[in-house]
C-alpha atoms as a PDB file:
ATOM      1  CA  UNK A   1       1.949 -32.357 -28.771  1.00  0.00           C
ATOM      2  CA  UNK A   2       2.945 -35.181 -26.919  1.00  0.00           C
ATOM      3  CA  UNK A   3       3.605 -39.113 -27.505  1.00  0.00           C
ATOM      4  CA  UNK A   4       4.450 -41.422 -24.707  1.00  0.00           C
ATOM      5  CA  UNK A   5       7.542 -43.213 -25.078  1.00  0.00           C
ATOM      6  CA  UNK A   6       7.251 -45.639 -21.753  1.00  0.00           C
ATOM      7  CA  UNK A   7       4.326 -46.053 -19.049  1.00  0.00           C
ATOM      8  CA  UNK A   8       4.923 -47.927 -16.359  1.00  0.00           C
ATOM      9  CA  UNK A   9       4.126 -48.335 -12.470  1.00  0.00           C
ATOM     10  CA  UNK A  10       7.191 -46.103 -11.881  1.00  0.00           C
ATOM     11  CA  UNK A  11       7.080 -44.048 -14.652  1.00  0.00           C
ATOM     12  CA  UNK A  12       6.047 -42.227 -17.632  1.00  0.00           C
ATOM     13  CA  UNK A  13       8.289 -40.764 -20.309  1.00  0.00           C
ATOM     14  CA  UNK A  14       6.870 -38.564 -22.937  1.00  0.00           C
ATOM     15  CA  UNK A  15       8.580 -36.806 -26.148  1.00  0.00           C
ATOM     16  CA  UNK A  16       7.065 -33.470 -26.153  1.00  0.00           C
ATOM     17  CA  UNK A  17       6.745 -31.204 -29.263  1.00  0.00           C
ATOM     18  CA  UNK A  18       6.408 -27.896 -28.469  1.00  0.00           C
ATOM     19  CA  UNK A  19       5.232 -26.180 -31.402  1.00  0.00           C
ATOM     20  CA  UNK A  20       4.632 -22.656 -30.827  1.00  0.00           C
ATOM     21  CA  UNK A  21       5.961 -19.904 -28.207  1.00  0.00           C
ATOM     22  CA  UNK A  22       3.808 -19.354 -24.496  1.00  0.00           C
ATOM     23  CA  UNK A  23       1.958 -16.727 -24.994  1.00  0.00           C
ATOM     24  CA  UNK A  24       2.885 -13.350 -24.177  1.00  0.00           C
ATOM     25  CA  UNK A  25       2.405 -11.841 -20.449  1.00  0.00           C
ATOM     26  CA  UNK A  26       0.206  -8.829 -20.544  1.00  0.00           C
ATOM     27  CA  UNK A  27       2.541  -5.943 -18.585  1.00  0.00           C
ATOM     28  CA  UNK A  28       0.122  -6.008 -15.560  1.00  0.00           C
ATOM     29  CA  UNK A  29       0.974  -6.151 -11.909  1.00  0.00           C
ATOM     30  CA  UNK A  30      -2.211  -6.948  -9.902  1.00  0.00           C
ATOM     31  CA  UNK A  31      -2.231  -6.086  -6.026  1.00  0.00           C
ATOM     32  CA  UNK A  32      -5.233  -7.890  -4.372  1.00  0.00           C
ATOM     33  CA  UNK A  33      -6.467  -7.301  -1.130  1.00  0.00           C
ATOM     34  CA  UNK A  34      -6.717 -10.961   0.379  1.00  0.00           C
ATOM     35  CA  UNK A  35     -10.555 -11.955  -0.293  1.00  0.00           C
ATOM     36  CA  UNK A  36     -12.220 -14.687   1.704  1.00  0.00           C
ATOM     37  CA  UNK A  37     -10.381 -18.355   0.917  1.00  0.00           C
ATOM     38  CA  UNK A  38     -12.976 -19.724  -1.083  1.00  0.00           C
ATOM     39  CA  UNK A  39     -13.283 -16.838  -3.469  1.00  0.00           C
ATOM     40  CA  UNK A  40      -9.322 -16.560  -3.493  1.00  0.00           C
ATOM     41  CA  UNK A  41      -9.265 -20.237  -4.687  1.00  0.00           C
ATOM     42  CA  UNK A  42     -11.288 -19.520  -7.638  1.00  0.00           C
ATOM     43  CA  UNK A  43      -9.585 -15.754  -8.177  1.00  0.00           C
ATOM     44  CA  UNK A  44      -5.892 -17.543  -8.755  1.00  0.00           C
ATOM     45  CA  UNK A  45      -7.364 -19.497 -11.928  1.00  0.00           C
ATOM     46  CA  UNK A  46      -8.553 -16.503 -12.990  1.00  0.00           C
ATOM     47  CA  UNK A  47      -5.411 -14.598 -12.479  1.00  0.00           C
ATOM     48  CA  UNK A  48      -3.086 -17.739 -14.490  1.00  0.00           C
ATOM     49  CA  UNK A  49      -5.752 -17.747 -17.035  1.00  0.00           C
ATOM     50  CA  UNK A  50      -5.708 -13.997 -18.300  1.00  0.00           C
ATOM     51  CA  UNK A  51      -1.961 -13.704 -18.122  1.00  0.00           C
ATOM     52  CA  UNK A  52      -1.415 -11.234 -15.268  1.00  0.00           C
ATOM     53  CA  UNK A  53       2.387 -11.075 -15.341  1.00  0.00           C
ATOM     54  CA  UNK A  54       2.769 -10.990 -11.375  1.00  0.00           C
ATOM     55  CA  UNK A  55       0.407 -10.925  -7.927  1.00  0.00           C
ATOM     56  CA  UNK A  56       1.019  -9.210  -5.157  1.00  0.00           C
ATOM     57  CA  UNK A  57      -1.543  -9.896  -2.202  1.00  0.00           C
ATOM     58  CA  UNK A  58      -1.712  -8.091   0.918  1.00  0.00           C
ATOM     59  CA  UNK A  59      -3.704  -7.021   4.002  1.00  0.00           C
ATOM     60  CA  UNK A  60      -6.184  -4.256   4.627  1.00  0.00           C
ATOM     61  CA  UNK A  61      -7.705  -3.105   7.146  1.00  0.00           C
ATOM     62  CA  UNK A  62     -10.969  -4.682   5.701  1.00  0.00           C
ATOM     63  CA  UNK A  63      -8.959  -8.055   5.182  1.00  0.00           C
ATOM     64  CA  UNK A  64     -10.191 -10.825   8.060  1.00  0.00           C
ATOM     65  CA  UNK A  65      -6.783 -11.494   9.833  1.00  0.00           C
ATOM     66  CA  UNK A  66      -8.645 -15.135   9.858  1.00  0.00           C
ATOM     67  CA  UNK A  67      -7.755 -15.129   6.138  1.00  0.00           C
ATOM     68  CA  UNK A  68      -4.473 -15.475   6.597  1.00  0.00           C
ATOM     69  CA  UNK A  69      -4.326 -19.051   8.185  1.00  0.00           C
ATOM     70  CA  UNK A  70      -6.179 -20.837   5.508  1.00  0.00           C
ATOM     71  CA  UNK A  71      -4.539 -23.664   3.653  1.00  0.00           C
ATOM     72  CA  UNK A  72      -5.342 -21.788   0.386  1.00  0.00           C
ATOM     73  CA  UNK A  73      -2.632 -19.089   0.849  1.00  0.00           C
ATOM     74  CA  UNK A  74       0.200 -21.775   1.657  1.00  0.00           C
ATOM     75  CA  UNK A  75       2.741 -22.376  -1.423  1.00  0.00           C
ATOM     76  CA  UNK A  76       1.610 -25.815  -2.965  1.00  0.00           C
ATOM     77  CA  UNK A  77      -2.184 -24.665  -3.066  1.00  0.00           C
ATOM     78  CA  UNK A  78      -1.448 -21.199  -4.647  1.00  0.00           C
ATOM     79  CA  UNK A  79       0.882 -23.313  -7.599  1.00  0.00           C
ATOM     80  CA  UNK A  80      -2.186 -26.062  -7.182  1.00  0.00           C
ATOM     81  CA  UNK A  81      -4.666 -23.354  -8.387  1.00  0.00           C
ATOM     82  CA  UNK A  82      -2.165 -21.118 -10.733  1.00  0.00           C
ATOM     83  CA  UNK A  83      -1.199 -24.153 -12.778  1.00  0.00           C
ATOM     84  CA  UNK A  84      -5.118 -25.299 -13.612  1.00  0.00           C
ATOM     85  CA  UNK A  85      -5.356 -21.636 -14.852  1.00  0.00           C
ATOM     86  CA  UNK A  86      -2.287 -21.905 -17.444  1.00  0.00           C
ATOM     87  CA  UNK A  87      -3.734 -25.167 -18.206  1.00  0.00           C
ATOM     88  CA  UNK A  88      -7.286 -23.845 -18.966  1.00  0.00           C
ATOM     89  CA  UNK A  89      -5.252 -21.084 -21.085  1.00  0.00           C
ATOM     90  CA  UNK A  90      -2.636 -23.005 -23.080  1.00  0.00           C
ATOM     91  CA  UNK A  91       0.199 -21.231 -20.793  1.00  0.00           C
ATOM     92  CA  UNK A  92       3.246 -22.703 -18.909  1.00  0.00           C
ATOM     93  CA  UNK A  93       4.827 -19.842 -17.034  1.00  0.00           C
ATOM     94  CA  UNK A  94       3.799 -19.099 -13.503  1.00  0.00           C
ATOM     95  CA  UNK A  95       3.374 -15.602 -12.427  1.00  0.00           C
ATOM     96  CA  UNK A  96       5.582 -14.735  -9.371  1.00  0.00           C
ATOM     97  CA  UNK A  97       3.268 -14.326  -6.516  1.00  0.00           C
ATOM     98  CA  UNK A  98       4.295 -12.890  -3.233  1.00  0.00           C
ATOM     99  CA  UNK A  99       2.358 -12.054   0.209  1.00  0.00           C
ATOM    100  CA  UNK A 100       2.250  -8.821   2.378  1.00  0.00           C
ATOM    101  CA  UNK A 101       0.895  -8.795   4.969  1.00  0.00           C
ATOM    102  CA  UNK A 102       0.426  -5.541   6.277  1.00  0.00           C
ATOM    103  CA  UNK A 103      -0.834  -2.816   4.003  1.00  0.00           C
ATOM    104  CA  UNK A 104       1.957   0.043   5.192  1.00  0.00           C
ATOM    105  CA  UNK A 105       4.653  -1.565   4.752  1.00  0.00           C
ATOM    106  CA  UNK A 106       3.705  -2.819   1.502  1.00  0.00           C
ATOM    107  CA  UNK A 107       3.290   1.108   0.999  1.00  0.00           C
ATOM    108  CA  UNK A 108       6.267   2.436   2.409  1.00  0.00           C
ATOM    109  CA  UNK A 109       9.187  -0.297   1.150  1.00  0.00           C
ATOM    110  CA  UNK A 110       8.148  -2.310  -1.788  1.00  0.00           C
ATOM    111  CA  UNK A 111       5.651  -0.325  -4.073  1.00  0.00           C
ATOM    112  CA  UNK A 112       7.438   3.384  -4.499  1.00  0.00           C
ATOM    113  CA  UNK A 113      10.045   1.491  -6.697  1.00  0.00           C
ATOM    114  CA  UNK A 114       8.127  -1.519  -8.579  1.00  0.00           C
ATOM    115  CA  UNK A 115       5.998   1.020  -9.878  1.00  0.00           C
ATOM    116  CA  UNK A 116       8.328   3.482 -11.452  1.00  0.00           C
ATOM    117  CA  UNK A 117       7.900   3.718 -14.720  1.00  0.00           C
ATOM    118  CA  UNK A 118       4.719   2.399 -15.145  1.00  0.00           C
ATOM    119  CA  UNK A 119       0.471   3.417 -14.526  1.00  0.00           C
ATOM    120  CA  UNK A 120      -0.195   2.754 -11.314  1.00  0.00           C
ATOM    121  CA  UNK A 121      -4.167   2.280 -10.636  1.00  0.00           C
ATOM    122  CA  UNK A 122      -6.893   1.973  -7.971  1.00  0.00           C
ATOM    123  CA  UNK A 123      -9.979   0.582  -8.956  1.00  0.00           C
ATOM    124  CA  UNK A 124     -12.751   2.559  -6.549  1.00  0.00           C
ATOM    125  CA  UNK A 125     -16.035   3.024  -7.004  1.00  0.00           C
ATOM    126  CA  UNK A 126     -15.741   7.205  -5.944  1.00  0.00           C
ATOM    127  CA  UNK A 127     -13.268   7.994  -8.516  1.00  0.00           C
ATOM    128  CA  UNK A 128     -13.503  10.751 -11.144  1.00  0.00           C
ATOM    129  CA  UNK A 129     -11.912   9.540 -13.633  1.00  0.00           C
ATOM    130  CA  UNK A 130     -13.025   6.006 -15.957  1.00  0.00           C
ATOM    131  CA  UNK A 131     -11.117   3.208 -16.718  1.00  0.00           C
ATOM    132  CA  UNK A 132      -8.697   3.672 -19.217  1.00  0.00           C
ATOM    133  CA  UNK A 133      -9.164   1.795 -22.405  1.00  0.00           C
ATOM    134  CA  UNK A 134      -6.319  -0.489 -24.331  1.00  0.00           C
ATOM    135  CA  UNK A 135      -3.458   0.803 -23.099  1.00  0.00           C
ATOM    136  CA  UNK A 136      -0.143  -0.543 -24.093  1.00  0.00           C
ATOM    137  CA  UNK A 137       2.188   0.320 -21.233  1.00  0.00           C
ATOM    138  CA  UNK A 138       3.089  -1.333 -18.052  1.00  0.00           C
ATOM    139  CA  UNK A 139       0.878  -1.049 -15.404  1.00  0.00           C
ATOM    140  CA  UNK A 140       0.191  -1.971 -11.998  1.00  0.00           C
ATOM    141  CA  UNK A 141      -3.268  -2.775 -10.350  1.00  0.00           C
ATOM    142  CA  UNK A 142      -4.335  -2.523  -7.058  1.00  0.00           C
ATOM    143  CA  UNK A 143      -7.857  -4.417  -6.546  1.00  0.00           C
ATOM    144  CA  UNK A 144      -9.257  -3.988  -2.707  1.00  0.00           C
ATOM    145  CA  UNK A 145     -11.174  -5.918  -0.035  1.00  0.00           C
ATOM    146  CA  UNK A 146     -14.963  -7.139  -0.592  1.00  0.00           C
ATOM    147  CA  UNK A 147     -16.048  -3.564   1.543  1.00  0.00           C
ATOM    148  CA  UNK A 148     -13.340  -1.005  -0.410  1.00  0.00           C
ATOM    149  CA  UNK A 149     -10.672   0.725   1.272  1.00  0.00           C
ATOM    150  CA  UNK A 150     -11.126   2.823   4.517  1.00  0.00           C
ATOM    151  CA  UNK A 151     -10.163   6.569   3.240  1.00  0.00           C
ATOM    152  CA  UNK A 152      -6.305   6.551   4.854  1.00  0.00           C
ATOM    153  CA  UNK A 153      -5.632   3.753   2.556  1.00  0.00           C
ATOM    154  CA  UNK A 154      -6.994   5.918  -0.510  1.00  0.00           C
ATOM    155  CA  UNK A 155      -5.148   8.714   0.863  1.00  0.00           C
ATOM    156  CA  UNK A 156      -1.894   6.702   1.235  1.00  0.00           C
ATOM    157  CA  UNK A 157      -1.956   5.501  -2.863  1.00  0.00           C
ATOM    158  CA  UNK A 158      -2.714   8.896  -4.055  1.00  0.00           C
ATOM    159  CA  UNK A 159       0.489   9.921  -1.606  1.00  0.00           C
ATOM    160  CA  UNK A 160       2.856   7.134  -3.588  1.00  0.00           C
ATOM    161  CA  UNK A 161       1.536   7.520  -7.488  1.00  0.00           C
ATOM    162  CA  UNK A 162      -1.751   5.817  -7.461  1.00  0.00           C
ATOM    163  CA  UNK A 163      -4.435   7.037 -10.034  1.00  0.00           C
ATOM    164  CA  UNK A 164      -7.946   6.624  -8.692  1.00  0.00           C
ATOM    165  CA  UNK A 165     -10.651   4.968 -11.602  1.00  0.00           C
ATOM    166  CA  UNK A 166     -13.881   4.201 -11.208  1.00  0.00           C
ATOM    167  CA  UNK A 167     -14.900   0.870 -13.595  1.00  0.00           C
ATOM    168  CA  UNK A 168     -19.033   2.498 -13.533  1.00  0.00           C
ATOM    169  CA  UNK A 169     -22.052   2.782 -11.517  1.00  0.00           C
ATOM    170  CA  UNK A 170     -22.353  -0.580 -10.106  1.00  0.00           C
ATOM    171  CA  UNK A 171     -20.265  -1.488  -6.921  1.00  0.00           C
ATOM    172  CA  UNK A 172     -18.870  -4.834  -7.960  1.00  0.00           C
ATOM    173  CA  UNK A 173     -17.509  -7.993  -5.949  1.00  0.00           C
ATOM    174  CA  UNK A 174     -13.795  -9.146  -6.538  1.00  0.00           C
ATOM    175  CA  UNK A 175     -14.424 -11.745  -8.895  1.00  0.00           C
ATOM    176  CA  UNK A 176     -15.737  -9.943 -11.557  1.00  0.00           C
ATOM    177  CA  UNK A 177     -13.685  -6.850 -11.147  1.00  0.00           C
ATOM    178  CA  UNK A 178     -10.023  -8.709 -12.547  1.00  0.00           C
ATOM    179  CA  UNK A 179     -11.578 -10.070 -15.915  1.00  0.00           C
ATOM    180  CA  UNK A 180     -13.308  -6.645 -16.221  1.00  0.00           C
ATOM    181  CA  UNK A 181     -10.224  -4.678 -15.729  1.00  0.00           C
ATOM    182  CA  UNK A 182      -7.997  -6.790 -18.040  1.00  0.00           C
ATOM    183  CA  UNK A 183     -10.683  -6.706 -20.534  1.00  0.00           C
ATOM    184  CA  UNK A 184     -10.464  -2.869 -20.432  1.00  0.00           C
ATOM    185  CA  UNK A 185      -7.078  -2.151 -19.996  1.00  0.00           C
ATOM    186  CA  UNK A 186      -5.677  -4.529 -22.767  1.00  0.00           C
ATOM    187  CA  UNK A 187      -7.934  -6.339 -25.049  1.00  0.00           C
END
């Protein structure tokens, strides 16, 4: 709750009462192949809104290098679109978000040690294995581009600790896939 002590043209000066704790992170890590800007807008919402505890977006080799010179992956538009999702959710902590481009090194320098210790999954429509279901531990996602992942990719996340699951028979686009996945995995 709020009351406003002093508005003015220069200013406004509220007493805040904040009367309960944010709520909790859930323990997930999502890794999302850069969509198209437009969906990406929308996605980082999402992303605030369920409580994803960090993002991690990077370039495939279905990702349009184009992508990466729209105005929607520069700081103030990603904190723009985050904060209306913590705002939609009663939350007031940003998730880290960071940018990679290129899928390798991503691969090779920075995922063999975040994900120690905790489930590292794919979400791919060839898997054998389903979802898991309300898990409790830490775990990682990696979401890919509108298209999937060419099979070296695949190959490369099996290589480093990736579990392959397949989230049933309909090939989905990126937008539904996160609220589906968090749905499954936690709630």
């Amino acid at each position: 709750m709020a009351r406003i002590l002093r508005l003015d043209r220069k200013a406004l000066e509220l007493e805040i009462d904040l009367d309960r704790d944010p709520l909790p992170k859930r323990p997930l890590h999502l890794i999302l192949a850069l969509p198209r800007p437009p969906v990406f807008r929308r996605l980082l919402s999402t992303i605030a809104s369920l409580g994803i505890e960090r993002l991690l977006v990077v370039g495939t080799a279905r990702t349009e290098k184009s992508f990466w010179q729209s105005h929607v992956v520069e700081e103030h538009e990603v904190r723009e679109r985050l904060l209306l999702g913590l705002e939609q959710s009663s939350d007031s902590i940003l998730p880290p978000v960071e940018f990679h481009r290129y899928f390798e090194s991503l691969l090779a320098e920075v995922l063999p040690p975040r994900i120690e210790g905790r489930r590292a999954l794919v979400a791919h429509p060839a898997a054998d294995q389903g979802c898991p279901h309300e898990i409790s531990e830490p775990t990682t996602v990696f979401v890919g581009p509108e298209g999937g992942f060419v099979d070296y990719e695949v190959d490369r996340l099996k290589e480093i600790g990736f579990e392959l699951v397949d989230l049933g028979p309909r090939v989905l686009r990126v937008e539904p896939i996160i609220p589906l996945l968090v749905g499954r995995l936690f709630d």
